[in-house]
PDB file of N, CA and C in Angstrom:
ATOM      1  N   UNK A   1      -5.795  31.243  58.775  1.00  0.00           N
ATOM      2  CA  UNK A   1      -4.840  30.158  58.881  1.00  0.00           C
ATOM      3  C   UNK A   1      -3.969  30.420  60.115  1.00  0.00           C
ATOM      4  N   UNK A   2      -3.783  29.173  61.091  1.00  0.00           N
ATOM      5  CA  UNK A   2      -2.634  29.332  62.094  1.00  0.00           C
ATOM      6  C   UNK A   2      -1.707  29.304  61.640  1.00  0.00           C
ATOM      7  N   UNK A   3      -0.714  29.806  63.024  1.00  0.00           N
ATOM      8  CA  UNK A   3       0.569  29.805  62.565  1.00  0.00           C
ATOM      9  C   UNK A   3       1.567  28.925  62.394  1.00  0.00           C
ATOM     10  N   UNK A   4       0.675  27.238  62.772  1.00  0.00           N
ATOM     11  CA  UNK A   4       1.690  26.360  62.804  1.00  0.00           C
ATOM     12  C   UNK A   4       1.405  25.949  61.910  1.00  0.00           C
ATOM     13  N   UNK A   5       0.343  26.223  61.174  1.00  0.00           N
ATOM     14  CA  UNK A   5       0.082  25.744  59.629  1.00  0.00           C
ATOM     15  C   UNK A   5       1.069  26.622  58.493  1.00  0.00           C
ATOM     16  N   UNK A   6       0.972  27.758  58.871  1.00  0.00           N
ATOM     17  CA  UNK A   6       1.991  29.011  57.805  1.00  0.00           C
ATOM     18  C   UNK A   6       3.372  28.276  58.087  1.00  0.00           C
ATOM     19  N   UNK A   7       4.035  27.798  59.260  1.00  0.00           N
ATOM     20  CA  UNK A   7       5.103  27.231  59.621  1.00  0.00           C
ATOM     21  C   UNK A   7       5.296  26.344  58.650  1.00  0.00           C
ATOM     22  N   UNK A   8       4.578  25.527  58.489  1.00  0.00           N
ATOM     23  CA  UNK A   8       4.543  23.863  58.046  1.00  0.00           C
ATOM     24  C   UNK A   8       4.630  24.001  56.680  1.00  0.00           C
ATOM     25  N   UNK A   9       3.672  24.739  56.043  1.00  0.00           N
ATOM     26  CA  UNK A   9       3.717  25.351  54.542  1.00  0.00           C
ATOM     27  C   UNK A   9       5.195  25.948  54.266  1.00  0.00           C
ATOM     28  N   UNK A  10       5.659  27.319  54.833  1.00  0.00           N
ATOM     29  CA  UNK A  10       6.902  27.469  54.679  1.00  0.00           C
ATOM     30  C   UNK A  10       7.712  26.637  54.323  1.00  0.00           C
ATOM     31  N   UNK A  11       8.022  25.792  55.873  1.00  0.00           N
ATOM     32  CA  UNK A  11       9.480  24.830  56.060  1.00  0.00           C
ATOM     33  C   UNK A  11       8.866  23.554  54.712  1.00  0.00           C
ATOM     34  N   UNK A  12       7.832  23.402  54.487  1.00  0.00           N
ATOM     35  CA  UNK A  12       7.981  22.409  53.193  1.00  0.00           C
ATOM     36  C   UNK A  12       8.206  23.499  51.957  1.00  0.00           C
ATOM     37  N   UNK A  13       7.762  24.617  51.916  1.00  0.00           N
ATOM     38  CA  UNK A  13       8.126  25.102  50.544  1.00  0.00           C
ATOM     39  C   UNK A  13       9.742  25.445  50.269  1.00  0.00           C
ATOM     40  N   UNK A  14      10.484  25.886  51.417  1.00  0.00           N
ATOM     41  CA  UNK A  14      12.010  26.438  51.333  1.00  0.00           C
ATOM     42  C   UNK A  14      12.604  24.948  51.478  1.00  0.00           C
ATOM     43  N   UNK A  15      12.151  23.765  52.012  1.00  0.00           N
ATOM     44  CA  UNK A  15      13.122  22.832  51.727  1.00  0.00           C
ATOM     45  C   UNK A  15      12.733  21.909  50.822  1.00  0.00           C
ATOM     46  N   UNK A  16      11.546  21.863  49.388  1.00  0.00           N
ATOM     47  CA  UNK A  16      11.847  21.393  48.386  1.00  0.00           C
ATOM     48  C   UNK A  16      12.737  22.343  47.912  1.00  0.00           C
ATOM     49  N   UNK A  17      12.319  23.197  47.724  1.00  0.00           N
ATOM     50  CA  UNK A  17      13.211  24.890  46.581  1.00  0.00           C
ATOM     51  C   UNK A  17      14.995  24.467  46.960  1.00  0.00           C
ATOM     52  N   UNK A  18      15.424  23.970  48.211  1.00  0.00           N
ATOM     53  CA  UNK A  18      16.720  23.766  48.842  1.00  0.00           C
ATOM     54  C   UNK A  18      16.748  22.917  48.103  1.00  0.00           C
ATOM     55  N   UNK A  19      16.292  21.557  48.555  1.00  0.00           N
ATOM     56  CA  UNK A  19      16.917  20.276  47.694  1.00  0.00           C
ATOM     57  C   UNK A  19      16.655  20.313  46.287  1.00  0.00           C
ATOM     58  N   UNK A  20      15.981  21.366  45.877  1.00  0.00           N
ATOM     59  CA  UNK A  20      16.114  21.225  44.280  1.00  0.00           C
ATOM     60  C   UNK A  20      17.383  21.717  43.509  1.00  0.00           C
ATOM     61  N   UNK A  21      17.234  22.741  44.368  1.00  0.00           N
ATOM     62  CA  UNK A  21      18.369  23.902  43.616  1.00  0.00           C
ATOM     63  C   UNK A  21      20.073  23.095  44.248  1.00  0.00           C
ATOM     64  N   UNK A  22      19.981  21.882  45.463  1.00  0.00           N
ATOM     65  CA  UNK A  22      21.062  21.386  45.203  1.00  0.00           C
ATOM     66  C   UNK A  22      21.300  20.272  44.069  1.00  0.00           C
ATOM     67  N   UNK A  23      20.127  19.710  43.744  1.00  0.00           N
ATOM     68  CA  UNK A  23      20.292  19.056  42.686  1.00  0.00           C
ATOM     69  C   UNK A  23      20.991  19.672  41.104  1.00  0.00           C
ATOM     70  N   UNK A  24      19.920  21.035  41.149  1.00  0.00           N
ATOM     71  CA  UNK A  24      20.689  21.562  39.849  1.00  0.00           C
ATOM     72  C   UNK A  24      21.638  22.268  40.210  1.00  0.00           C
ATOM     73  N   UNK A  25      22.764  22.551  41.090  1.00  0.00           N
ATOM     74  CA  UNK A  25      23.890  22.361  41.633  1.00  0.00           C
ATOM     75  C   UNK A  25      24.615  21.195  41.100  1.00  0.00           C
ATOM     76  N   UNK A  26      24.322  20.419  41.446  1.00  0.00           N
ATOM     77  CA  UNK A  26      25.179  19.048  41.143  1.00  0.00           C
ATOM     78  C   UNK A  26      25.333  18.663  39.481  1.00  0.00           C
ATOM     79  N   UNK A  27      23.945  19.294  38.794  1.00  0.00           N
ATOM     80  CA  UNK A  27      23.995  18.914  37.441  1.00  0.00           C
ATOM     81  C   UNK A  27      24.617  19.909  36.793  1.00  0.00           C
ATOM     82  N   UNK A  28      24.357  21.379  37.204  1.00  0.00           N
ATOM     83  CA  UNK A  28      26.061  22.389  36.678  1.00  0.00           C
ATOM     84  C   UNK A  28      26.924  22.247  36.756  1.00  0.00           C
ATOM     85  N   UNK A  29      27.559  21.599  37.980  1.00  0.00           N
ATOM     86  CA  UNK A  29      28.780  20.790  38.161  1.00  0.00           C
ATOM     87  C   UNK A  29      29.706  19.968  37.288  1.00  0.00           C
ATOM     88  N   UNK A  30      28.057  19.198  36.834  1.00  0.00           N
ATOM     89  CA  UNK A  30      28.792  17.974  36.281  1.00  0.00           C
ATOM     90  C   UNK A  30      29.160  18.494  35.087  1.00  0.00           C
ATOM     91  N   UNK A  31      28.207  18.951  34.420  1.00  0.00           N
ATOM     92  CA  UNK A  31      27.876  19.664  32.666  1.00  0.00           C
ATOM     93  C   UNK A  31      29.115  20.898  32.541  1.00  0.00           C
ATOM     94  N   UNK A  32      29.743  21.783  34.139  1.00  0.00           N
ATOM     95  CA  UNK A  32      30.903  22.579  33.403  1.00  0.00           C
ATOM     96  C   UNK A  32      30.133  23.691  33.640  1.00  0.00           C
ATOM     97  N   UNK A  33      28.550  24.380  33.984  1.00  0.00           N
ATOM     98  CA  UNK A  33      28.217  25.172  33.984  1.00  0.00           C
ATOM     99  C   UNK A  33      28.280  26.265  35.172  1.00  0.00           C
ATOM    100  N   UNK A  34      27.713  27.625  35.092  1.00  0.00           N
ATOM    101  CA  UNK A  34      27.762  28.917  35.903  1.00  0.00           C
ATOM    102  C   UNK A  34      27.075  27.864  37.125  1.00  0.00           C
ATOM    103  N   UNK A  35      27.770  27.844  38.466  1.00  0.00           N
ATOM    104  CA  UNK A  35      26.944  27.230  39.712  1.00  0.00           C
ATOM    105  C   UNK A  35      26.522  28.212  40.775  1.00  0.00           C
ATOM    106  N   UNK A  36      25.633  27.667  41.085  1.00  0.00           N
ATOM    107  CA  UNK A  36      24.752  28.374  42.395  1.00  0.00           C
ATOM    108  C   UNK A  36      25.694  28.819  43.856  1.00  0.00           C
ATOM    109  N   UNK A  37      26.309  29.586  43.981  1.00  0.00           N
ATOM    110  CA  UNK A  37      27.446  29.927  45.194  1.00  0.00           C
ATOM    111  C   UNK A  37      27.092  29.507  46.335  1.00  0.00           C
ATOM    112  N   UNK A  38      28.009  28.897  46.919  1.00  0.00           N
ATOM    113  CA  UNK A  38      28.267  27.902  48.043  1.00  0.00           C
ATOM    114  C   UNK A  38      27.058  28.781  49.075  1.00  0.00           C
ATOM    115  N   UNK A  39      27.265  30.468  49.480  1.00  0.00           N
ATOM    116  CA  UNK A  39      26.659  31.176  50.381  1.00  0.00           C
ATOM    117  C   UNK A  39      25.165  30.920  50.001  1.00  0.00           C
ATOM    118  N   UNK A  40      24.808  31.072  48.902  1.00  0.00           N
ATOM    119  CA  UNK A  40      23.130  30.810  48.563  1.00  0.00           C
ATOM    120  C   UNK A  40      22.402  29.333  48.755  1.00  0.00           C
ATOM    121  N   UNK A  41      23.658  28.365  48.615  1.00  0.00           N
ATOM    122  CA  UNK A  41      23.176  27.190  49.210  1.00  0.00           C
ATOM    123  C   UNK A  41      23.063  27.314  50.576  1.00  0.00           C
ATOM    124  N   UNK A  42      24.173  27.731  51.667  1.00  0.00           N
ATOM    125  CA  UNK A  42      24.463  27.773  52.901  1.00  0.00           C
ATOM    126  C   UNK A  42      22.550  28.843  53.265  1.00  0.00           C
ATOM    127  N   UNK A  43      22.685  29.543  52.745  1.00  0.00           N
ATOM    128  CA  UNK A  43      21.425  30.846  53.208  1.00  0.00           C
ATOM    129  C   UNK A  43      20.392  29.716  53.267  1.00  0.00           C
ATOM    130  N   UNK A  44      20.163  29.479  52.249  1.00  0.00           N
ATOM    131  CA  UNK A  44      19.143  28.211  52.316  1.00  0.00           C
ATOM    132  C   UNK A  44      18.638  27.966  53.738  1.00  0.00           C
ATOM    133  N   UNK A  45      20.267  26.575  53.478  1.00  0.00           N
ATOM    134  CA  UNK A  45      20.332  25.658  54.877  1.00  0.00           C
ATOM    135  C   UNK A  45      19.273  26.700  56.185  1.00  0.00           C
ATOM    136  N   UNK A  46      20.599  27.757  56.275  1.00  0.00           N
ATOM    137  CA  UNK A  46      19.938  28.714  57.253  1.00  0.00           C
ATOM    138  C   UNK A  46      18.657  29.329  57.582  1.00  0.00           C
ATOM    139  N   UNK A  47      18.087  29.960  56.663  1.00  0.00           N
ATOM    140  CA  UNK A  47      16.562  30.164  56.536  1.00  0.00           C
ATOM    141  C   UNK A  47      15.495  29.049  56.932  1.00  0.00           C
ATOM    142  N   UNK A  48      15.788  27.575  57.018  1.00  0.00           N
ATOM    143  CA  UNK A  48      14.572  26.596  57.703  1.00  0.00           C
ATOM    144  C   UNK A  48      15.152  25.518  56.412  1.00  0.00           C
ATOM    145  N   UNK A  49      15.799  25.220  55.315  1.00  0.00           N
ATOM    146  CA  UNK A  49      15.908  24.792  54.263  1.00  0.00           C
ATOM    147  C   UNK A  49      16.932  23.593  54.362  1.00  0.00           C
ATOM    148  N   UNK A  50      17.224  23.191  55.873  1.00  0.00           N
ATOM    149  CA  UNK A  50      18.236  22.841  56.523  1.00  0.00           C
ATOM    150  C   UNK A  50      18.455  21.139  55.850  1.00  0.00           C
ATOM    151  N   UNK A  51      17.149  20.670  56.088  1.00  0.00           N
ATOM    152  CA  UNK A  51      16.301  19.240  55.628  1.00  0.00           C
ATOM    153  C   UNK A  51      16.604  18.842  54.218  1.00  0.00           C
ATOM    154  N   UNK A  52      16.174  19.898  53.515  1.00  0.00           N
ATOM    155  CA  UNK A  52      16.328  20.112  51.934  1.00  0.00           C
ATOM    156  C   UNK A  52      17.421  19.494  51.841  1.00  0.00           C
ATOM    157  N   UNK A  53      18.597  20.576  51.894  1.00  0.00           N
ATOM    158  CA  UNK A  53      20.019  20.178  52.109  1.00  0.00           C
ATOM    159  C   UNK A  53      20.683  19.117  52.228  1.00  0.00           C
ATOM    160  N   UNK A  54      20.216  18.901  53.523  1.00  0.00           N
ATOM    161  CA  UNK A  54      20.723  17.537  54.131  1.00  0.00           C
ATOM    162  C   UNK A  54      20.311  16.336  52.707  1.00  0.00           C
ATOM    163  N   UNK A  55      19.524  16.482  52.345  1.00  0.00           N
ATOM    164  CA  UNK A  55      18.519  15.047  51.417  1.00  0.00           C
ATOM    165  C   UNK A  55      19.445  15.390  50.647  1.00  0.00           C
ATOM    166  N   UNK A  56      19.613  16.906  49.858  1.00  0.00           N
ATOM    167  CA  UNK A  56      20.468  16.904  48.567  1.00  0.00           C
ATOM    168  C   UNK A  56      21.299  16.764  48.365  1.00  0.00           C
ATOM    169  N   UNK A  57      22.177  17.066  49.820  1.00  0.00           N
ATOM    170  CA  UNK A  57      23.176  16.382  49.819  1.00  0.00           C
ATOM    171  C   UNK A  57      23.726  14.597  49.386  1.00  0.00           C
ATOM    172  N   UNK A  58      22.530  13.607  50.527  1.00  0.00           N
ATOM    173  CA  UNK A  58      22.883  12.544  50.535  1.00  0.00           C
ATOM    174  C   UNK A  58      22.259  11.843  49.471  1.00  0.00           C
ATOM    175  N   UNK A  59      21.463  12.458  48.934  1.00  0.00           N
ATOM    176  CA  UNK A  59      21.014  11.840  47.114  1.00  0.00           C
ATOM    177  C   UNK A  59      21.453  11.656  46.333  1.00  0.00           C
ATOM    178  N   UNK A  60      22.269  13.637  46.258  1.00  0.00           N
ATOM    179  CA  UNK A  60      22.734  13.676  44.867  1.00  0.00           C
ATOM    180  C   UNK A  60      24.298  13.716  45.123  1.00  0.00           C
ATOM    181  N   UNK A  61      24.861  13.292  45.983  1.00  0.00           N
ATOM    182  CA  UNK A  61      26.317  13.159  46.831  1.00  0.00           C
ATOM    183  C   UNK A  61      27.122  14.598  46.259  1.00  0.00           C
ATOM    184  N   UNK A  62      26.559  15.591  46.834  1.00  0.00           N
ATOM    185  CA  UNK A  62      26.738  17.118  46.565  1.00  0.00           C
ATOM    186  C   UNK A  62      27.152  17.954  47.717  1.00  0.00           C
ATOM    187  N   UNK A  63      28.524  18.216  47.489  1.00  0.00           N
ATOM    188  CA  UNK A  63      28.813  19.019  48.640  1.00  0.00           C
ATOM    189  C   UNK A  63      29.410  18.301  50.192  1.00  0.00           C
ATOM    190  N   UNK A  64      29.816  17.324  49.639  1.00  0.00           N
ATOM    191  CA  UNK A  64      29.660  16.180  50.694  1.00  0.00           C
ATOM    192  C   UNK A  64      31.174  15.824  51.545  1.00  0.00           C
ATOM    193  N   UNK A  65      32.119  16.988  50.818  1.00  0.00           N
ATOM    194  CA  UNK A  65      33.570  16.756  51.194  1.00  0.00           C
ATOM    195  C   UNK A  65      33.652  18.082  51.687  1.00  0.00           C
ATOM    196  N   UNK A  66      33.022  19.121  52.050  1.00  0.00           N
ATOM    197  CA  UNK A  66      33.107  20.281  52.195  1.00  0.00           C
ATOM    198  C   UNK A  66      32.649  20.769  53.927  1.00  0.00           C
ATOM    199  N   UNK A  67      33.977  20.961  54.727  1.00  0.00           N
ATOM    200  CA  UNK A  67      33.284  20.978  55.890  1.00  0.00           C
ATOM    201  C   UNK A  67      32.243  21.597  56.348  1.00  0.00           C
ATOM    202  N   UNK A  68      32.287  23.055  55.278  1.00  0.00           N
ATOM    203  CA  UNK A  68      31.142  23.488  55.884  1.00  0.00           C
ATOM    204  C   UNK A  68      29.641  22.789  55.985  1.00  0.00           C
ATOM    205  N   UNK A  69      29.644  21.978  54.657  1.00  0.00           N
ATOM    206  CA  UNK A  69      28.428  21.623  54.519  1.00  0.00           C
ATOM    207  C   UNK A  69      28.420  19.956  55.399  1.00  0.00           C
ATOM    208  N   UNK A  70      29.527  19.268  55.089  1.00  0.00           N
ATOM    209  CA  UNK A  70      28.549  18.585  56.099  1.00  0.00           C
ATOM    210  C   UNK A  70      28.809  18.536  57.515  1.00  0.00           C
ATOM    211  N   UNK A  71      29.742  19.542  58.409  1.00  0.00           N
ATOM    212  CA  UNK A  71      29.435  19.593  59.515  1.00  0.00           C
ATOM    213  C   UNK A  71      28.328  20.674  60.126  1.00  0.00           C
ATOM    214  N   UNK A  72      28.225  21.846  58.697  1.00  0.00           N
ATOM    215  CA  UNK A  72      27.388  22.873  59.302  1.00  0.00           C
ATOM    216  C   UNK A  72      25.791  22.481  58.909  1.00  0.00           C
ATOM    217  N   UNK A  73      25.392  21.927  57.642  1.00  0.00           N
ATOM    218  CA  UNK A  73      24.551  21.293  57.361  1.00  0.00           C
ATOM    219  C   UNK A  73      23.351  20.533  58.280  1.00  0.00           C
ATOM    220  N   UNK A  74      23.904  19.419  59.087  1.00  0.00           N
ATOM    221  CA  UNK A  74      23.345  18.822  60.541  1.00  0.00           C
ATOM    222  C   UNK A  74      23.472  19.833  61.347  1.00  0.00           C
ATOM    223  N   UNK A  75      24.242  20.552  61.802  1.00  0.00           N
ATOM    224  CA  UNK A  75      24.300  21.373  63.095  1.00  0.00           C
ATOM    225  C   UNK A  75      22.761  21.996  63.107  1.00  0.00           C
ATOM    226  N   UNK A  76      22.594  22.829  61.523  1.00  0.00           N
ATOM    227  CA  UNK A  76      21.725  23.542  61.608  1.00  0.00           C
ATOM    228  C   UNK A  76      20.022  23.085  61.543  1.00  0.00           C
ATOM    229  N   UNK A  77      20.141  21.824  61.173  1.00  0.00           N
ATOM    230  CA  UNK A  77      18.988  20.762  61.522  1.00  0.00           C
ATOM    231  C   UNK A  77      18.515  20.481  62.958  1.00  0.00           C
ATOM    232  N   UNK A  78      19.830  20.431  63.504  1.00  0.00           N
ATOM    233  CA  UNK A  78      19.376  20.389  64.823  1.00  0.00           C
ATOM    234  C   UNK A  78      19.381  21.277  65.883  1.00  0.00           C
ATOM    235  N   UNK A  79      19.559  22.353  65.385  1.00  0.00           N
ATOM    236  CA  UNK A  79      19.407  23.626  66.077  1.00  0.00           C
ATOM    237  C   UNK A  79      17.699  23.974  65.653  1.00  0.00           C
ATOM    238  N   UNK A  80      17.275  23.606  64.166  1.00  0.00           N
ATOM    239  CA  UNK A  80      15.898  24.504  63.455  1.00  0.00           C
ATOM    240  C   UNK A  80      15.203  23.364  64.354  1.00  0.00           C
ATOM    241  N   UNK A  81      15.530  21.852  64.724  1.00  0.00           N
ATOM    242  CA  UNK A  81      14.170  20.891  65.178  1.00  0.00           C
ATOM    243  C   UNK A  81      14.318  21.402  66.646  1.00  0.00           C
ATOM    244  N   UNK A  82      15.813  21.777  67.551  1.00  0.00           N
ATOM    245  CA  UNK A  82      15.193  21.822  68.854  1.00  0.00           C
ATOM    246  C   UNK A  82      14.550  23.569  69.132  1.00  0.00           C
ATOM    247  N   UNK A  83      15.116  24.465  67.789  1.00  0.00           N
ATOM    248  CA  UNK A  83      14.129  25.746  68.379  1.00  0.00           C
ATOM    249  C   UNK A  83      12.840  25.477  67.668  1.00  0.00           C
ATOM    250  N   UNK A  84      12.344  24.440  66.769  1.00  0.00           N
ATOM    251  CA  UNK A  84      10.750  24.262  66.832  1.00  0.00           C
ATOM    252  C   UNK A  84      10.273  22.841  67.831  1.00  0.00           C
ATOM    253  N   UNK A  85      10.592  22.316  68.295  1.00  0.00           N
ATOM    254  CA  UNK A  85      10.234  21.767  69.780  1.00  0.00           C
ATOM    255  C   UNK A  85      10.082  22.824  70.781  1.00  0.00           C
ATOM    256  N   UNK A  86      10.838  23.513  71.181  1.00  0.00           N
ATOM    257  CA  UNK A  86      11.296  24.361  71.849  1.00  0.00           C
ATOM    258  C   UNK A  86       9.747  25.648  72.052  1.00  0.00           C
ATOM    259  N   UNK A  87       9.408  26.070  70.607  1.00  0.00           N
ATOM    260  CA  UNK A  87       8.523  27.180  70.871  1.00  0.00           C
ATOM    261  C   UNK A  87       7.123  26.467  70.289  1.00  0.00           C
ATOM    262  N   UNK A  88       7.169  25.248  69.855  1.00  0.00           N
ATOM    263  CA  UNK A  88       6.266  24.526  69.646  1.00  0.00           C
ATOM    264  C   UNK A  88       5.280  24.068  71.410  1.00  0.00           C
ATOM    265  N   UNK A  89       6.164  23.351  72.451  1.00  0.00           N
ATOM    266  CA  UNK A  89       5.835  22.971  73.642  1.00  0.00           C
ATOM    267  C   UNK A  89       6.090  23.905  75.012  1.00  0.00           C
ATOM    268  N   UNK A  90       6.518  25.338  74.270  1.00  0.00           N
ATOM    269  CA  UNK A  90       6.427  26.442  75.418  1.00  0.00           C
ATOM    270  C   UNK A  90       4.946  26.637  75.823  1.00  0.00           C
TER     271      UNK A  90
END
């Protein structure tokens, strides 16, 4: 298998696992329960999970007043699409 295939597999497997786990985020929230810490969402984002995020955010309206997340949230979307343009068309 290439590596832009292992790429592609990855970045879809870490950003369903992202937007899921912000969903059940949002439903601990609501219910009163133990929640997933802001840093393990953020790691996410960071790791390629950036996409995830972003969706779980604007779905499940999670995290959505919080600067980090939604100014750092996009930043890091568009930092992960221009360093895979970037080493994609080197």
């Amino acid at each position: 298998m290439d590596t832009n295939a292992l790429l592609m597999y990855y970045l879809l497997g870490i950003n369903a696992v992202t937007f899921a786990l912000y969903g059940i985020d949002k439903l601990k929230s609501q219910k009163g329960w133990r929640r997933i810490p802001e840093k393990t969402l953020l790691m996410l984002a960071v790791i390629g999970g950036s996409m995830g995020a972003l969706c779980g955010m604007r779905l499940f309206h999670h995290k959505t007043k919080h600067k980090k997340f939604y100014l750092g949230v996009p930043i890091l979307l568009a930092i992960q699409i221009a360093l895979i343009c970037y080493f994609r068309f080197i």
